[in-house]
C-alpha atoms as a PDB file:
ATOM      1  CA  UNK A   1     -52.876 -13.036 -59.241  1.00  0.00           C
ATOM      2  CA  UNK A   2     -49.658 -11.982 -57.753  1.00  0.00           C
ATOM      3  CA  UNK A   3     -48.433 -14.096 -54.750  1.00  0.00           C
ATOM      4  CA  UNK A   4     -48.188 -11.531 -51.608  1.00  0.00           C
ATOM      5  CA  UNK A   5     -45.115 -11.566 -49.776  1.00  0.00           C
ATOM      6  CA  UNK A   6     -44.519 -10.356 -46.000  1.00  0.00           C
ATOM      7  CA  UNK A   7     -41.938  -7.183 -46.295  1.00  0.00           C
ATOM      8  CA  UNK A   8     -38.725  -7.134 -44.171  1.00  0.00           C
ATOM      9  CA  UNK A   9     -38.214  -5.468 -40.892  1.00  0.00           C
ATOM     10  CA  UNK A  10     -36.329  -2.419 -40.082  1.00  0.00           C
ATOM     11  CA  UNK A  11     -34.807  -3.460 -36.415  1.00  0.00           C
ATOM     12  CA  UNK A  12     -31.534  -3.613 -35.172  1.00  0.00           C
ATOM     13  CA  UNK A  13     -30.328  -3.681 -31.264  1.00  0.00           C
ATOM     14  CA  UNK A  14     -30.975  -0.754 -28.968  1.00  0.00           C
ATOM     15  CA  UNK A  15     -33.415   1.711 -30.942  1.00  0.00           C
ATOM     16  CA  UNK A  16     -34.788   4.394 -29.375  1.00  0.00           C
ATOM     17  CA  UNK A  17     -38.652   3.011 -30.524  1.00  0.00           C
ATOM     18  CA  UNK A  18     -39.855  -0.448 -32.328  1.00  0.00           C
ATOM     19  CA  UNK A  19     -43.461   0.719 -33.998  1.00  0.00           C
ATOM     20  CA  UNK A  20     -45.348  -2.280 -34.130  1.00  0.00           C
ATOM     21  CA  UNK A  21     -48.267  -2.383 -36.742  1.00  0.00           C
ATOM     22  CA  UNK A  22     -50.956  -5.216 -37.730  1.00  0.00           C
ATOM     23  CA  UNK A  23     -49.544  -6.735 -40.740  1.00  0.00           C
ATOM     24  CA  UNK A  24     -48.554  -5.708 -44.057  1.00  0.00           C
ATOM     25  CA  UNK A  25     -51.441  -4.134 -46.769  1.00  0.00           C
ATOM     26  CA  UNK A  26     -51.410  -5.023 -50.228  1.00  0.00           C
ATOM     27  CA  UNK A  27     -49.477  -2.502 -51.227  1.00  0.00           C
ATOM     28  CA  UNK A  28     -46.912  -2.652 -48.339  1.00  0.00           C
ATOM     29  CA  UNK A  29     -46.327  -6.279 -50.234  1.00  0.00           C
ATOM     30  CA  UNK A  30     -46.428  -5.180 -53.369  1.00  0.00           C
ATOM     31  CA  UNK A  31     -43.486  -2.574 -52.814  1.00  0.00           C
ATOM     32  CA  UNK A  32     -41.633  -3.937 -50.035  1.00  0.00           C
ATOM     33  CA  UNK A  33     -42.293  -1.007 -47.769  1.00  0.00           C
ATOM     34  CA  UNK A  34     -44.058  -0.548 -44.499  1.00  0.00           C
ATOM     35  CA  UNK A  35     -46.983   1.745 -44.686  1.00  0.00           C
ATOM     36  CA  UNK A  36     -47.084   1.907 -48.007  1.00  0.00           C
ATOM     37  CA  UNK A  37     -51.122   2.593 -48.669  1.00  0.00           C
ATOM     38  CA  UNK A  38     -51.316   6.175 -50.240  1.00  0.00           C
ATOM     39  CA  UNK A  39     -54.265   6.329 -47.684  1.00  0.00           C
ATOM     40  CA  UNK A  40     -52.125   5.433 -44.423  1.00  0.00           C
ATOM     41  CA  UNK A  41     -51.221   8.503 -42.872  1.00  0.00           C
ATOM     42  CA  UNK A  42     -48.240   6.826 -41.111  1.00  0.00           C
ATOM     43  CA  UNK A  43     -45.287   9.164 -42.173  1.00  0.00           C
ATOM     44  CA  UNK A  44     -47.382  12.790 -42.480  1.00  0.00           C
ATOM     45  CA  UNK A  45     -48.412  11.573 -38.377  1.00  0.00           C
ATOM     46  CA  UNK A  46     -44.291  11.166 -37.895  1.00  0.00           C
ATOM     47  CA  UNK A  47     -43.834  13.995 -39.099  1.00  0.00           C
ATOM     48  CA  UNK A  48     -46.704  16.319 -37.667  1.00  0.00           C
ATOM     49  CA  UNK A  49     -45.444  14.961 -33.884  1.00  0.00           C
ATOM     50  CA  UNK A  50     -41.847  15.648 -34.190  1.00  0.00           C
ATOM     51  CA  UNK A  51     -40.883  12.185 -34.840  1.00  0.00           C
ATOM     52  CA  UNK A  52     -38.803  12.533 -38.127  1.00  0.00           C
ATOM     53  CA  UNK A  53     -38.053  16.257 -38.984  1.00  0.00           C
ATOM     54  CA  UNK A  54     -39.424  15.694 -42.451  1.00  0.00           C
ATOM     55  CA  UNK A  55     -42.366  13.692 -43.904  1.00  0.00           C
ATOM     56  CA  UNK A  56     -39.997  10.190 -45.033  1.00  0.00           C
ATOM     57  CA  UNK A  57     -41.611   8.448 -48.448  1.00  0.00           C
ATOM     58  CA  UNK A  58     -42.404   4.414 -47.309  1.00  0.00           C
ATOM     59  CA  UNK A  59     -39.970   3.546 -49.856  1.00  0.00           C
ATOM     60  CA  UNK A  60     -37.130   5.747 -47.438  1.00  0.00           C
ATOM     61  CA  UNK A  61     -38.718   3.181 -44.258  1.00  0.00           C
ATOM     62  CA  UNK A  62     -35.470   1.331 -43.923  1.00  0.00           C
ATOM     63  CA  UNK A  63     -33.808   4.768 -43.289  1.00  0.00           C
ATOM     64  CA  UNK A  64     -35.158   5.536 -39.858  1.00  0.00           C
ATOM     65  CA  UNK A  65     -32.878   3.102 -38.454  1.00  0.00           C
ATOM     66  CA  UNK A  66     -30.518   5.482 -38.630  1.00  0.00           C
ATOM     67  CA  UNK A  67     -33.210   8.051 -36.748  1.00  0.00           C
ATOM     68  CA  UNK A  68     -32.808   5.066 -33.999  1.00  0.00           C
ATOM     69  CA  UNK A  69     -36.571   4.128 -35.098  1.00  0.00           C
ATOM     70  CA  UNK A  70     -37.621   0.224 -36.214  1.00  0.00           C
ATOM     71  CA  UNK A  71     -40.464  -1.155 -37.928  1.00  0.00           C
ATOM     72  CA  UNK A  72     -42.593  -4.553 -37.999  1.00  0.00           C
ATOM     73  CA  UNK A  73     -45.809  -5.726 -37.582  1.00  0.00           C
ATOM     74  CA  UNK A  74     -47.517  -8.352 -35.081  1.00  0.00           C
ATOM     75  CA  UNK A  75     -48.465 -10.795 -38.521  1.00  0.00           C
ATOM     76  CA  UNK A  76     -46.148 -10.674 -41.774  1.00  0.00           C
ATOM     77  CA  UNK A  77     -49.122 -12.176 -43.718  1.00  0.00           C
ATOM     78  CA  UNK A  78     -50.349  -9.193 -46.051  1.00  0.00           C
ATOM     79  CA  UNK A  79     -54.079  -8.750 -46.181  1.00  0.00           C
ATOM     80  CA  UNK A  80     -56.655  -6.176 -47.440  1.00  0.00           C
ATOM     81  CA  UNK A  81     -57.865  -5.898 -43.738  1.00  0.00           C
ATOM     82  CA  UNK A  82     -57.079  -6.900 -40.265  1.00  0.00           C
ATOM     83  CA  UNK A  83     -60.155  -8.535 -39.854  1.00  0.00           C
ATOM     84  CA  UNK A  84     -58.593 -11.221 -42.086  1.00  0.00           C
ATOM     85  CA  UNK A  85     -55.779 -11.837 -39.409  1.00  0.00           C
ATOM     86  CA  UNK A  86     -56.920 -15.165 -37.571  1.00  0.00           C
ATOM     87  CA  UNK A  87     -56.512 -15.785 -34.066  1.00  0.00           C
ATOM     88  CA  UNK A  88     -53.545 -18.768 -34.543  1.00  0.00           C
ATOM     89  CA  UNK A  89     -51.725 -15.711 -36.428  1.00  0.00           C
ATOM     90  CA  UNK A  90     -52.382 -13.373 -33.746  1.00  0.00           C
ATOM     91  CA  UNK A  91     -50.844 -15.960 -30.830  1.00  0.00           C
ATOM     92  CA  UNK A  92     -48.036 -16.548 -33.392  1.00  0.00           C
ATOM     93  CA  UNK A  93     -47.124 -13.144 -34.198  1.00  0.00           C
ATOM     94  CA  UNK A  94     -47.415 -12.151 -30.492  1.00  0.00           C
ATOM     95  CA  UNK A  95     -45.101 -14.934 -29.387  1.00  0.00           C
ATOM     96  CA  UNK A  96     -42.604 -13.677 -32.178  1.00  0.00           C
ATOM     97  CA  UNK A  97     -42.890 -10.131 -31.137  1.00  0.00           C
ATOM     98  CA  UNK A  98     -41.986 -10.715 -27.437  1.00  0.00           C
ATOM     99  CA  UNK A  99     -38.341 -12.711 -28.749  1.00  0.00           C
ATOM    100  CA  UNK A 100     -37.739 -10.050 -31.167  1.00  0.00           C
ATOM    101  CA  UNK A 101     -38.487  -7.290 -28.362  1.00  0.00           C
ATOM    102  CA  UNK A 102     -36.419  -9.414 -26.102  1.00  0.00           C
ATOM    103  CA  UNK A 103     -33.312 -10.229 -28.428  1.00  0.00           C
ATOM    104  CA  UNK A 104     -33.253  -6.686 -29.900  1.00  0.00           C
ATOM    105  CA  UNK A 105     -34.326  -4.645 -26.470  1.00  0.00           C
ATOM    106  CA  UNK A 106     -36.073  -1.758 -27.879  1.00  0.00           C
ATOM    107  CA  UNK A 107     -36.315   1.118 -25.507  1.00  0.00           C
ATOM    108  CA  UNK A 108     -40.213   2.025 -26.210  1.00  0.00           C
ATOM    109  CA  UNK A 109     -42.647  -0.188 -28.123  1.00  0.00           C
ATOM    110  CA  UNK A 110     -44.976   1.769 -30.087  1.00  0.00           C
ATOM    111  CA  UNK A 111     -48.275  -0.490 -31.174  1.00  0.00           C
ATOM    112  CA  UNK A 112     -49.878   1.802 -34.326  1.00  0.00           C
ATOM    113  CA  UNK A 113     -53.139   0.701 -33.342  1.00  0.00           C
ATOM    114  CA  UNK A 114     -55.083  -0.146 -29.853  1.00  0.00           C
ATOM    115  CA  UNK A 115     -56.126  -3.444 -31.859  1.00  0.00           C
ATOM    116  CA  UNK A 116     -52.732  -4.143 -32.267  1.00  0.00           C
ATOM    117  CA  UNK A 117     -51.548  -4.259 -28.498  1.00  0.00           C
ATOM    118  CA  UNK A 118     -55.059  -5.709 -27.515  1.00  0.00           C
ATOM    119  CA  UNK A 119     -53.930  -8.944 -29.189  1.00  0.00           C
ATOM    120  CA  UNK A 120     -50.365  -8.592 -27.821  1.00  0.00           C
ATOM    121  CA  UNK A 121     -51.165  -7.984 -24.555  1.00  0.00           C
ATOM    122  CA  UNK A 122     -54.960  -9.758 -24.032  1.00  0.00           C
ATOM    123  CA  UNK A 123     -55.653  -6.264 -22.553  1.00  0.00           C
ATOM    124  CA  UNK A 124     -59.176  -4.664 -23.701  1.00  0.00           C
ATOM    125  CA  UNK A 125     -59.686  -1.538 -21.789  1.00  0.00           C
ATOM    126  CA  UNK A 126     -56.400   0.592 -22.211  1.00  0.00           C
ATOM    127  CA  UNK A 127     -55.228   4.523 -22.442  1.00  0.00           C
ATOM    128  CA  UNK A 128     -53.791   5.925 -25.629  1.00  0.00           C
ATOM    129  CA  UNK A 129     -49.810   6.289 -24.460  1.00  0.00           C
ATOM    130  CA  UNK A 130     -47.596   4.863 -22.388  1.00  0.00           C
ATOM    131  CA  UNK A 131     -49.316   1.926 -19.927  1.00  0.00           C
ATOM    132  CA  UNK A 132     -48.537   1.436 -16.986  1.00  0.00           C
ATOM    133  CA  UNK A 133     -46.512  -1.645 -17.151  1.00  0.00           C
ATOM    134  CA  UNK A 134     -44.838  -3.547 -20.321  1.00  0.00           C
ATOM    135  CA  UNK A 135     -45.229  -7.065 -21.396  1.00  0.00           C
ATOM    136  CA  UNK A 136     -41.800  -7.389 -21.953  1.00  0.00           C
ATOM    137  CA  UNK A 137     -39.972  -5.843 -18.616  1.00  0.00           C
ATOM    138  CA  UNK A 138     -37.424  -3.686 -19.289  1.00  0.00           C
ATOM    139  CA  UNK A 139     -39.080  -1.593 -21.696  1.00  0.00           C
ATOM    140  CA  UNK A 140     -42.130   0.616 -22.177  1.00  0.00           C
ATOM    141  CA  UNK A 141     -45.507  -0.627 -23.999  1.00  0.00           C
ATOM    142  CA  UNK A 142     -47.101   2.853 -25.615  1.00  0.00           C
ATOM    143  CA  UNK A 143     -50.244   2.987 -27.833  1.00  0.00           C
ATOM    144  CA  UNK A 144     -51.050   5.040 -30.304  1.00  0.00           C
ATOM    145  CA  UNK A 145     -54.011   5.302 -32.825  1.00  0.00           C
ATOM    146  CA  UNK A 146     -53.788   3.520 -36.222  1.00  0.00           C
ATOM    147  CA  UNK A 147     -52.084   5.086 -38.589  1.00  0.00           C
ATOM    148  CA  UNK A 148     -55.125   3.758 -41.139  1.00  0.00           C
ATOM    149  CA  UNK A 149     -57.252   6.305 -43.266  1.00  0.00           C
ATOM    150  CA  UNK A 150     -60.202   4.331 -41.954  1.00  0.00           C
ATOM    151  CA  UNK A 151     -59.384   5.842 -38.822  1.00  0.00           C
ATOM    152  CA  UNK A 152     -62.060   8.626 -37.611  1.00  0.00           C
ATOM    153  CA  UNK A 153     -59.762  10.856 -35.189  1.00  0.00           C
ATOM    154  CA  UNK A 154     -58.372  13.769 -36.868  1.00  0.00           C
ATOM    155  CA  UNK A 155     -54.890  13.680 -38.049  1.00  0.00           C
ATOM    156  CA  UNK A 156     -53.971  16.521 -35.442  1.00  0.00           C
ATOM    157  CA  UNK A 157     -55.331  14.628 -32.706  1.00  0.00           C
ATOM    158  CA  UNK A 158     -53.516  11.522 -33.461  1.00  0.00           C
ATOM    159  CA  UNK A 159     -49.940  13.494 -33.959  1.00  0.00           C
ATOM    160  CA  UNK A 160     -50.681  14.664 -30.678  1.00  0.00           C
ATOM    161  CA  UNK A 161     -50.857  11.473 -29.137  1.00  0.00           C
ATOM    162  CA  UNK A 162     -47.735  10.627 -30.724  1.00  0.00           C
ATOM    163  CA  UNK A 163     -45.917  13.520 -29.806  1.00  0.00           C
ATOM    164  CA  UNK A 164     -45.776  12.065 -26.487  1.00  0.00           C
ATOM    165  CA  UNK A 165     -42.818  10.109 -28.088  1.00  0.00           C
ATOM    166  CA  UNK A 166     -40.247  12.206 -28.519  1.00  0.00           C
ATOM    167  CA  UNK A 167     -40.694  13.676 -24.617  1.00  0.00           C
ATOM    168  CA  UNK A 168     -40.443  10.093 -23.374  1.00  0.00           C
ATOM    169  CA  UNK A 169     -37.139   9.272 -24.835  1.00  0.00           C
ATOM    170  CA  UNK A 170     -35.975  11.863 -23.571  1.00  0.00           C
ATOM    171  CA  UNK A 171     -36.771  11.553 -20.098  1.00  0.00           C
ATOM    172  CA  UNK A 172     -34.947   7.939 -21.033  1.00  0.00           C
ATOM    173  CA  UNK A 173     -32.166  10.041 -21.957  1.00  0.00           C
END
């Protein structure tokens, strides 16, 4: 069996939006890309909400720096599932997600997944979008539905949500 390897971030100082996502898949570690799965709809949802004016490949990931976009994820370990994540990976990830947020000061934080923030922030009942205050001040905290195939909500509903990104940089503006 292969050994699985966590994939790099894409982050750099000032971007416009850090998307935060739960850890790597399989395939993610396998190619060295975020949202790699054929199945994750990550880059068609960019796309659909005005995010990137094309749909980007996961192997072109490392390009939306230039877009002003980062990515990571809460865990680096790659696993089939989040349900594999364990909580001492959860509190670790979430303490190294607050310094990189801090060190790299991100304007919005996007969490691809209400799971996601829930274990960043301890907060269980929450809106899609932008809350209503940030864990890290200085910045805003917005959720948005997992970018998984496993994911019931239509694509259109979830590019909607999304969308909401774009408008709220540029009030930022």
């Amino acid at each position: 069996m292969n050994t699985l390897h966590p994939i790099p971030d894409h982050i750099k100082e000032q971007l416009d939006v850090l998307f935060v996502g739960f850890n790597p898949s399989i395939k993610s570690s396998e190619t060295g890309h975020h949202f790699a799965n054929p199945t994750n709809r990550f880059w068609t949802i960019l796309h659909k909400a005005g995010i990137t004016e094309r749909k980007y490949l996961p192997s072109e990931d490392f390009k939306l720096l230039e877009l002003g976009y980062g990515l990571t994820n809460i865990v680096a370990r790659p696993t089939k599932s989040a349900a594999e994540i364990t909580p001492v990976e959860y509190e670790e990830g979430k303490q190294q997600l607050i310094n990189k947020i801090e060190r790299y000061q991100p304007k919005i934080i996007c969490f691809v997944g209400k799971g996601v923030y829930q274990q960043y922030s301890g907060i269980k009942q929450l809106p899609w979008g932008k809350q209503t205050t940030a864990v890290v001040s200085g910045t805003i905290d917005f959720v948005a539905p997992s970018s998984s195939g496993l994911v019931r909500m239509k694509i259109d509903e979830i590019a909607d949500i999304y969308s909401e990104i774009p408008l709220l940089i540029q009030r930022l503006e």
